[in-house]
C-alpha atoms as a PDB file:
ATOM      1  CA  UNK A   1      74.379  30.010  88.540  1.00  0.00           C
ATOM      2  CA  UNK A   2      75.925  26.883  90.089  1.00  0.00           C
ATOM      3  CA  UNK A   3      79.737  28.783  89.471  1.00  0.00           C
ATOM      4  CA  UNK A   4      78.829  31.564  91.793  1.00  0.00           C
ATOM      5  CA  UNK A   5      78.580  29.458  94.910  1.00  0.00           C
ATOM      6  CA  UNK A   6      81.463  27.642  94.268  1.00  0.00           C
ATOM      7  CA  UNK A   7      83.726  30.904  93.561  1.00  0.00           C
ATOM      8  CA  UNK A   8      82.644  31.990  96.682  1.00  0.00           C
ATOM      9  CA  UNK A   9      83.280  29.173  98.525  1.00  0.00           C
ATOM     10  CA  UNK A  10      86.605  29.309  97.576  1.00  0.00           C
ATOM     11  CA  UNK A  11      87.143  33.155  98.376  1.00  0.00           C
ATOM     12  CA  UNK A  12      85.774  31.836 101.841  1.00  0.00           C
ATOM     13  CA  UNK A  13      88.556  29.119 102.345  1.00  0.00           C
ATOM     14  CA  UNK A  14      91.034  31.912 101.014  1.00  0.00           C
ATOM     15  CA  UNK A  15      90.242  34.481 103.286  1.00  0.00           C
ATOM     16  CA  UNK A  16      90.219  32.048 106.252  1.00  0.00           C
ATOM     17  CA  UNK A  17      93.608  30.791 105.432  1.00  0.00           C
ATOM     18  CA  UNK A  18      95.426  34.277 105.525  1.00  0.00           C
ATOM     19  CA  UNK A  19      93.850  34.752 108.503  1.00  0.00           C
ATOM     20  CA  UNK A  20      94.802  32.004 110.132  1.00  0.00           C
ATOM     21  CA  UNK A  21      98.321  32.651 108.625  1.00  0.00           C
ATOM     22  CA  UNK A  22      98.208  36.276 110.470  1.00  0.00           C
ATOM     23  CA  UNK A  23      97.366  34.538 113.523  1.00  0.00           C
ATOM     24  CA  UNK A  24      99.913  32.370 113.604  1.00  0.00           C
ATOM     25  CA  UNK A  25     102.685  35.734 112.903  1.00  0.00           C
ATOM     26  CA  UNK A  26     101.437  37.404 115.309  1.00  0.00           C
ATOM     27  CA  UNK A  27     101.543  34.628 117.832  1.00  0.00           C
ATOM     28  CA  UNK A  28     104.665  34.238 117.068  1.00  0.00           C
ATOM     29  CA  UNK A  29     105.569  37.550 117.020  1.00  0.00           C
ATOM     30  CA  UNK A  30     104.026  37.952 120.204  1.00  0.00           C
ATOM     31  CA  UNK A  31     105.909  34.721 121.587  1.00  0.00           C
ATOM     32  CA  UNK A  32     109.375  36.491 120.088  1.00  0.00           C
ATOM     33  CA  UNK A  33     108.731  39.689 122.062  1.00  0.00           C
ATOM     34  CA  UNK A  34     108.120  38.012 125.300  1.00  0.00           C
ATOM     35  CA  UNK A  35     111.517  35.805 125.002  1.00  0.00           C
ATOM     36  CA  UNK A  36     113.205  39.165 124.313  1.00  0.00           C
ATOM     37  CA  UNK A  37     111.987  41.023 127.562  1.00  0.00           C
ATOM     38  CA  UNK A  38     112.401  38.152 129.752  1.00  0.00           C
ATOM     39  CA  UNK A  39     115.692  37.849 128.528  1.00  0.00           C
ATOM     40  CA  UNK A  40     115.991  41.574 129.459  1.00  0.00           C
ATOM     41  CA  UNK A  41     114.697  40.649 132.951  1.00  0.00           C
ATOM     42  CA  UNK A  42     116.917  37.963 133.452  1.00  0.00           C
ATOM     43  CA  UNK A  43     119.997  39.884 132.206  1.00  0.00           C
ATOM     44  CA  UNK A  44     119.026  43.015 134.509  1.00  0.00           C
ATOM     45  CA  UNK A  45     118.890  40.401 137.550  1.00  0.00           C
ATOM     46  CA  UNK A  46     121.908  38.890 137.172  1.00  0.00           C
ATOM     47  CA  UNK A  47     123.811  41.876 136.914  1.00  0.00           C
ATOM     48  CA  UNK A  48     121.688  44.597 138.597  1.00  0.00           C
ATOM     49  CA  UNK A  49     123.234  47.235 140.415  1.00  0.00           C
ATOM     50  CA  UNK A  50     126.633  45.946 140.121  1.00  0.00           C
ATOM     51  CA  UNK A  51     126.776  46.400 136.048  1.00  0.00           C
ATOM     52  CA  UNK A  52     125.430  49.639 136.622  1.00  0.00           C
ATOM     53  CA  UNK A  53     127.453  50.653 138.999  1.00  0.00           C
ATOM     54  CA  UNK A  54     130.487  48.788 137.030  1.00  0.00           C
ATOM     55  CA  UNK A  55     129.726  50.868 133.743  1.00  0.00           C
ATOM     56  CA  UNK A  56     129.759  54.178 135.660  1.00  0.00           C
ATOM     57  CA  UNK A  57     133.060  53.820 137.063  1.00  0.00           C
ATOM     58  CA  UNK A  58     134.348  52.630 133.298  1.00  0.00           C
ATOM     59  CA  UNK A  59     133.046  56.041 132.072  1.00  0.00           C
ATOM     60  CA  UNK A  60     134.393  57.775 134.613  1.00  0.00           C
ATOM     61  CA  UNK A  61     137.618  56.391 134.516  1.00  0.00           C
ATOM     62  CA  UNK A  62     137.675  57.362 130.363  1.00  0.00           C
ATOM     63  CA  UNK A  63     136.211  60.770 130.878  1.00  0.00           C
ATOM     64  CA  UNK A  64     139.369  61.158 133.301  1.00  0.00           C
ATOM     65  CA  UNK A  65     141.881  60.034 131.229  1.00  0.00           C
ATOM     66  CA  UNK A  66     140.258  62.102 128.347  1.00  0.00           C
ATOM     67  CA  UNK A  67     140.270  65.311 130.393  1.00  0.00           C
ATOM     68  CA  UNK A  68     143.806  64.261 131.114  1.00  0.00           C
ATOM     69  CA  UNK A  69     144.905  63.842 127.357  1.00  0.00           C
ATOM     70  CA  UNK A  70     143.270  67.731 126.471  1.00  0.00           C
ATOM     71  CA  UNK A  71     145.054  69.180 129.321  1.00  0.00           C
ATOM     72  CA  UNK A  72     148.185  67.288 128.036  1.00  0.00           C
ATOM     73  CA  UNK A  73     147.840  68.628 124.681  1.00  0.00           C
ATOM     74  CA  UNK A  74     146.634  72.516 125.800  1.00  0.00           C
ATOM     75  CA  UNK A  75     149.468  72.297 127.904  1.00  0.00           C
ATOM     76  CA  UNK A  76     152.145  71.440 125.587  1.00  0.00           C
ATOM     77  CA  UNK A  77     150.428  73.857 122.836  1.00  0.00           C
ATOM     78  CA  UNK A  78     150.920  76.952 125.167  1.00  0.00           C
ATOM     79  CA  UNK A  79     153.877  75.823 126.224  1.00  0.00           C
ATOM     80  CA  UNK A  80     155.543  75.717 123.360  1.00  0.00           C
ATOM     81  CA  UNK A  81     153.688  78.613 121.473  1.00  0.00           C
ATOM     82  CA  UNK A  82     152.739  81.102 124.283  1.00  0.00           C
ATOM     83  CA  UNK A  83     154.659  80.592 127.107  1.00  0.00           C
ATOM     84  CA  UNK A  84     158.517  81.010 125.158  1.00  0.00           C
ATOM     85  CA  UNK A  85     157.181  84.789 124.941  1.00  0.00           C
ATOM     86  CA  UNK A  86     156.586  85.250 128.516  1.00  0.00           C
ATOM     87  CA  UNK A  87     159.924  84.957 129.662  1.00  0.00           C
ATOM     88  CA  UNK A  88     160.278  83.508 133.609  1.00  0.00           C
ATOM     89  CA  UNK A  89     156.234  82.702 133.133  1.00  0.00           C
ATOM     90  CA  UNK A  90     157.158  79.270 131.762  1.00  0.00           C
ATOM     91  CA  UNK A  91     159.097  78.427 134.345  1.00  0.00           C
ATOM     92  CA  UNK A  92     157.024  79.333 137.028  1.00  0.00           C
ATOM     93  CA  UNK A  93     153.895  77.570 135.482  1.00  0.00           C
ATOM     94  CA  UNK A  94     155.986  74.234 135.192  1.00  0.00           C
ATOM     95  CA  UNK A  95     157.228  74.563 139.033  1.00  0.00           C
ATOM     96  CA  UNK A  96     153.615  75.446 139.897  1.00  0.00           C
ATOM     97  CA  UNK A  97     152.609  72.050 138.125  1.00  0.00           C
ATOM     98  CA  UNK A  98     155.377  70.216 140.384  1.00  0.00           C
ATOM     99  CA  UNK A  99     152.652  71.413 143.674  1.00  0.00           C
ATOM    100  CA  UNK A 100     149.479  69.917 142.558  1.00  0.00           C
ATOM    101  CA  UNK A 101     148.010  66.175 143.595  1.00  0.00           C
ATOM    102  CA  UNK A 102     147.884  64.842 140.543  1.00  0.00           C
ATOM    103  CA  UNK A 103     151.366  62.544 139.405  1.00  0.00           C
ATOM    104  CA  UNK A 104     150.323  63.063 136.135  1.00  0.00           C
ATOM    105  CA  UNK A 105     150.682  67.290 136.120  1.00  0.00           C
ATOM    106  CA  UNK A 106     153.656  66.808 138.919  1.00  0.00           C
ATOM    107  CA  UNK A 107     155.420  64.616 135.456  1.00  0.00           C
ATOM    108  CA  UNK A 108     154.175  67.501 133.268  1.00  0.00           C
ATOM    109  CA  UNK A 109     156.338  70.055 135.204  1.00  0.00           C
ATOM    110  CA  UNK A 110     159.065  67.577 135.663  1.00  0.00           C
ATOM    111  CA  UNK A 111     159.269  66.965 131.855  1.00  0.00           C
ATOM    112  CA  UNK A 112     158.881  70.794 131.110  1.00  0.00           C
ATOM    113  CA  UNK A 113     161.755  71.680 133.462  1.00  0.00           C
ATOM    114  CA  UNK A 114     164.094  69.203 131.771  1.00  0.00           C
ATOM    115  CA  UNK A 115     163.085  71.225 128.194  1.00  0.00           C
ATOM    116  CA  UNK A 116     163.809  74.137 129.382  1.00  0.00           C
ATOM    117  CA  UNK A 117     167.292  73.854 131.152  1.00  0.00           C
ATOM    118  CA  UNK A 118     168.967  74.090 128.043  1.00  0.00           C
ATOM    119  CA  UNK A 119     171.407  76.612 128.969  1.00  0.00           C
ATOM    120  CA  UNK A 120     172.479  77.910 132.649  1.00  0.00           C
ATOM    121  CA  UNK A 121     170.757  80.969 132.807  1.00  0.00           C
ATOM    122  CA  UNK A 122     167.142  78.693 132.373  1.00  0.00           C
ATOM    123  CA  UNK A 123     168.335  76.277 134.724  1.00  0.00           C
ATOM    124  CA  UNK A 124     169.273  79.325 137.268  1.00  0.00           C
ATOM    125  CA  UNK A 125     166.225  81.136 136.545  1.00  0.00           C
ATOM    126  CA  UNK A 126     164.450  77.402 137.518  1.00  0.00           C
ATOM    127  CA  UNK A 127     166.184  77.418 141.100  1.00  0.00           C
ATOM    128  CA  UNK A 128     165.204  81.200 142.190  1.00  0.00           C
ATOM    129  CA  UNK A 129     162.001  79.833 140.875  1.00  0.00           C
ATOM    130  CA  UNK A 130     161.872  77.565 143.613  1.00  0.00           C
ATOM    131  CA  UNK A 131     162.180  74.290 141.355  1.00  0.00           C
ATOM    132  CA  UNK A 132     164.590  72.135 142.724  1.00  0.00           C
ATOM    133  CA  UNK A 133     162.917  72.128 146.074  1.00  0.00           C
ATOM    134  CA  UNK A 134     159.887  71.834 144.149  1.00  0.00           C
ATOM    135  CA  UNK A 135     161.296  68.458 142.467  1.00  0.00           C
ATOM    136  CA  UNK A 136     163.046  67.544 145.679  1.00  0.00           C
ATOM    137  CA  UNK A 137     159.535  67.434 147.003  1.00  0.00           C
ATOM    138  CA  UNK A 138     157.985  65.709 144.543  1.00  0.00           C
ATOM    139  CA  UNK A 139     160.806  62.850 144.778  1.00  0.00           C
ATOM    140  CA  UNK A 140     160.190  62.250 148.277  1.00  0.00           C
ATOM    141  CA  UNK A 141     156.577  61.483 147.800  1.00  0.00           C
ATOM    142  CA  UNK A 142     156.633  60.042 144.238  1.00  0.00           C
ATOM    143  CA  UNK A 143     154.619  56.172 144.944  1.00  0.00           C
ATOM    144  CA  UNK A 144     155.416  55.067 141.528  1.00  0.00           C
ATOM    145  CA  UNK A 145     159.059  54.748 139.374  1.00  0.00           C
ATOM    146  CA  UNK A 146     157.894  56.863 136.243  1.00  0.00           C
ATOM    147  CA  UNK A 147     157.233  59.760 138.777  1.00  0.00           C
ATOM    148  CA  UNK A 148     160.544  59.174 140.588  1.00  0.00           C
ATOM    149  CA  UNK A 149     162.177  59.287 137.160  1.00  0.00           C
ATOM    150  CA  UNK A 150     160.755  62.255 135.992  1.00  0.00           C
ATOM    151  CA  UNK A 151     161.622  64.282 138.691  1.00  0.00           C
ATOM    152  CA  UNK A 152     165.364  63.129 139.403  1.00  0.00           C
ATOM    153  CA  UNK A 153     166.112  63.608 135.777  1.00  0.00           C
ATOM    154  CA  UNK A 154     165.044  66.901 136.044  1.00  0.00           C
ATOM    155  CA  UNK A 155     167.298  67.721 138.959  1.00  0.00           C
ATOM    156  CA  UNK A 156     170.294  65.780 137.443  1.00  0.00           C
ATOM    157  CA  UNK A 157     169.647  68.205 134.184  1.00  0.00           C
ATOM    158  CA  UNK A 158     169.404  71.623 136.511  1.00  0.00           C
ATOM    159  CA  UNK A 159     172.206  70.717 138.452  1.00  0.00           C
ATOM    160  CA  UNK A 160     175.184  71.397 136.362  1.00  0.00           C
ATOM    161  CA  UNK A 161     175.566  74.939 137.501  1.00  0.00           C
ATOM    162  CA  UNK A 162     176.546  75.571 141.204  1.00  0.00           C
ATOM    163  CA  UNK A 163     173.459  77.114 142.332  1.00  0.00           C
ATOM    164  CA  UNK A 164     171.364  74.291 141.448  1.00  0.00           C
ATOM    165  CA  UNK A 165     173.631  71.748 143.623  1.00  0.00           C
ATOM    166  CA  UNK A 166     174.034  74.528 146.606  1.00  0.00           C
ATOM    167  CA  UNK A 167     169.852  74.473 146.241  1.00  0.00           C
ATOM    168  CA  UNK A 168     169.985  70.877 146.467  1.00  0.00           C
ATOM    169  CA  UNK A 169     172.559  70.224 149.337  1.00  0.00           C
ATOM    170  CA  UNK A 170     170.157  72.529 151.117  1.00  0.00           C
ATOM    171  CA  UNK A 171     167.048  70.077 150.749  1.00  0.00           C
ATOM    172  CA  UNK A 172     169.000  67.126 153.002  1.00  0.00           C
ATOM    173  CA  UNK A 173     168.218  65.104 150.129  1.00  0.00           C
ATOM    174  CA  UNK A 174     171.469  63.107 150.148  1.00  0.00           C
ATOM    175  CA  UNK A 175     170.003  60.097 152.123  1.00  0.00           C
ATOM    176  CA  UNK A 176     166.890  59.468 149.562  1.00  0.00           C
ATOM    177  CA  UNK A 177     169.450  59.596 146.562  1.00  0.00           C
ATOM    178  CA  UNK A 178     171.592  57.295 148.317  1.00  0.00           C
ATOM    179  CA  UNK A 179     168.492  54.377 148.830  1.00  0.00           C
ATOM    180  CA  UNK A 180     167.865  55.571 144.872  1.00  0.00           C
ATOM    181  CA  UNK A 181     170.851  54.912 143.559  1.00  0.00           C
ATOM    182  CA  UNK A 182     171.513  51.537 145.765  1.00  0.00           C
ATOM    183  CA  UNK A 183     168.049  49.836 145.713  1.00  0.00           C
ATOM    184  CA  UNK A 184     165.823  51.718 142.754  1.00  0.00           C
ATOM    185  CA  UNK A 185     164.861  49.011 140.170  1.00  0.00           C
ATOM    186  CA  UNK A 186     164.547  51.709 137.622  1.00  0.00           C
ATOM    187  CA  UNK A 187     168.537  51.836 136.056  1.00  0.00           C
ATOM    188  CA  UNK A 188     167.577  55.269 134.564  1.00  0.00           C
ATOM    189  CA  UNK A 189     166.956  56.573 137.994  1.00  0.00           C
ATOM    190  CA  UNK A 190     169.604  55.099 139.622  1.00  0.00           C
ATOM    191  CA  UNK A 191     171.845  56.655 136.872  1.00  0.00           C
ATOM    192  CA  UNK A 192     171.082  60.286 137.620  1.00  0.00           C
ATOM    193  CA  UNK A 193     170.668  60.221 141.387  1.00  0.00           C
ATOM    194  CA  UNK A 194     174.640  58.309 141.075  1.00  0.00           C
ATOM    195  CA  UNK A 195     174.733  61.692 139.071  1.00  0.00           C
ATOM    196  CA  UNK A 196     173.701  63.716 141.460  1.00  0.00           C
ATOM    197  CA  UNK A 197     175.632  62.443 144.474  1.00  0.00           C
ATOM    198  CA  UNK A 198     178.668  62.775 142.886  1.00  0.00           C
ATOM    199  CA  UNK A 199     178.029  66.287 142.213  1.00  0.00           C
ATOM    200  CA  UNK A 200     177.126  66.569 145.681  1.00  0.00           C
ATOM    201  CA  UNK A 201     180.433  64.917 146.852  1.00  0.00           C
ATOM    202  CA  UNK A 202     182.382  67.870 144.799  1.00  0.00           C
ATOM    203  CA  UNK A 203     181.071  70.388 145.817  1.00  0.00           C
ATOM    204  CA  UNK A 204     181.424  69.235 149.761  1.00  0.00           C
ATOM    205  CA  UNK A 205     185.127  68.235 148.539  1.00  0.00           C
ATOM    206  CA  UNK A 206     185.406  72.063 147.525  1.00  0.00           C
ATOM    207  CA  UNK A 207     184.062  73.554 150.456  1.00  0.00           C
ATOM    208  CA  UNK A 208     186.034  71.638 152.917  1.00  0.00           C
ATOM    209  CA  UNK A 209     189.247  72.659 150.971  1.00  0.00           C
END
């Protein structure tokens, strides 16, 4: 008889102990959780509206250049699968690009012209398409050197036939390729607007003769 109580004193002390042992977790827990959200709180006040407003124009800025990319890649896909079949299509889609806002699709047509002047019929089919006026304006308002580059390589590249340079003696285009070719930092560009003055300067030669 004298076991019993002291069996269940000891469960007693036992079951005391783990719950003072839970206590203490959840205390702790409790303490933990509280760290976390003020941490939260502080983190949200420091930055506030200016992370949030930070982290929306980061998104944005990636969902624009990935909109960018899949244009990029539908449009050299049709380009070189669809629009081959359509004849003068392709060249009017790549002058149309040369119209638009964005540098980026104004390079896009640029490039595409340059791939398709391969031979002079292209590169006449590219001036009754209205192209080198199309590039011609596109050089005058370029604000960067890749755009510049783009588009006077294009017009260096449709200018070996004689309708291309009559096209472009028409634009009064003369005094921008001479500041291009004198004070350009970009040696490529320089290169093909020396190109296409001297091309220029032959064909005025001719005509005065």
């Amino acid at each position: 008889m004298g076991k019993i109580p002291v069996l269940l004193t000891r469960s007693l002390m036992r079951s005391s102990g783990i719950r003072q042992l839970s206590a203490r977790h959840a205390s702790a827990s409790t303490l933990s959780c509280g760290m976390k959200i003020s941490q939260r709180r502080a983190l949200s006040t420091t930055f506030g509206s200016q992370g949030a407003e930070a982290l929306e124009q980061e998104t944005e800025r990636k969902a624009g250049w990935m909109l960018k990319g899949i244009a990029a890649v539908t449009l050299t896909y049709v380009g070189f699968n669809v629009f081959p079949l359509m004849g003068d299509s392709m060249v009017k889609h790549s002058v149309a690009l040369l119209r638009t806002q964005d540098p980026y699709f104004k390079r896009s047509g640029a490039s595409r012209l340059t791939l398709i002047a391969t031979d002079d019929d292209r590169r006449l089919r590219i001036v009754n398409a209205g192209g080198v006026a199309g590039l011609v304006n596109m050089l005058e308002s370029a604000t960067d050197d890749e755009t510049c580059r783009e588009a006077v390589k294009a017009l260096a590249v449709i200018s070996q036939i004689d309708a291309a340079i009559e096209a472009l003696d028409a634009t009064g285009v003369q005094p921008l390729l001479v500041n291009l070719a004198g004070s350009s930092l970009d040696l490529e560009s320089q290169q093909y607007a020396t190109t296409l003055l001297e091309r220029l300067s032959v064909r005025k030669s001719g005509s005065d003769q």
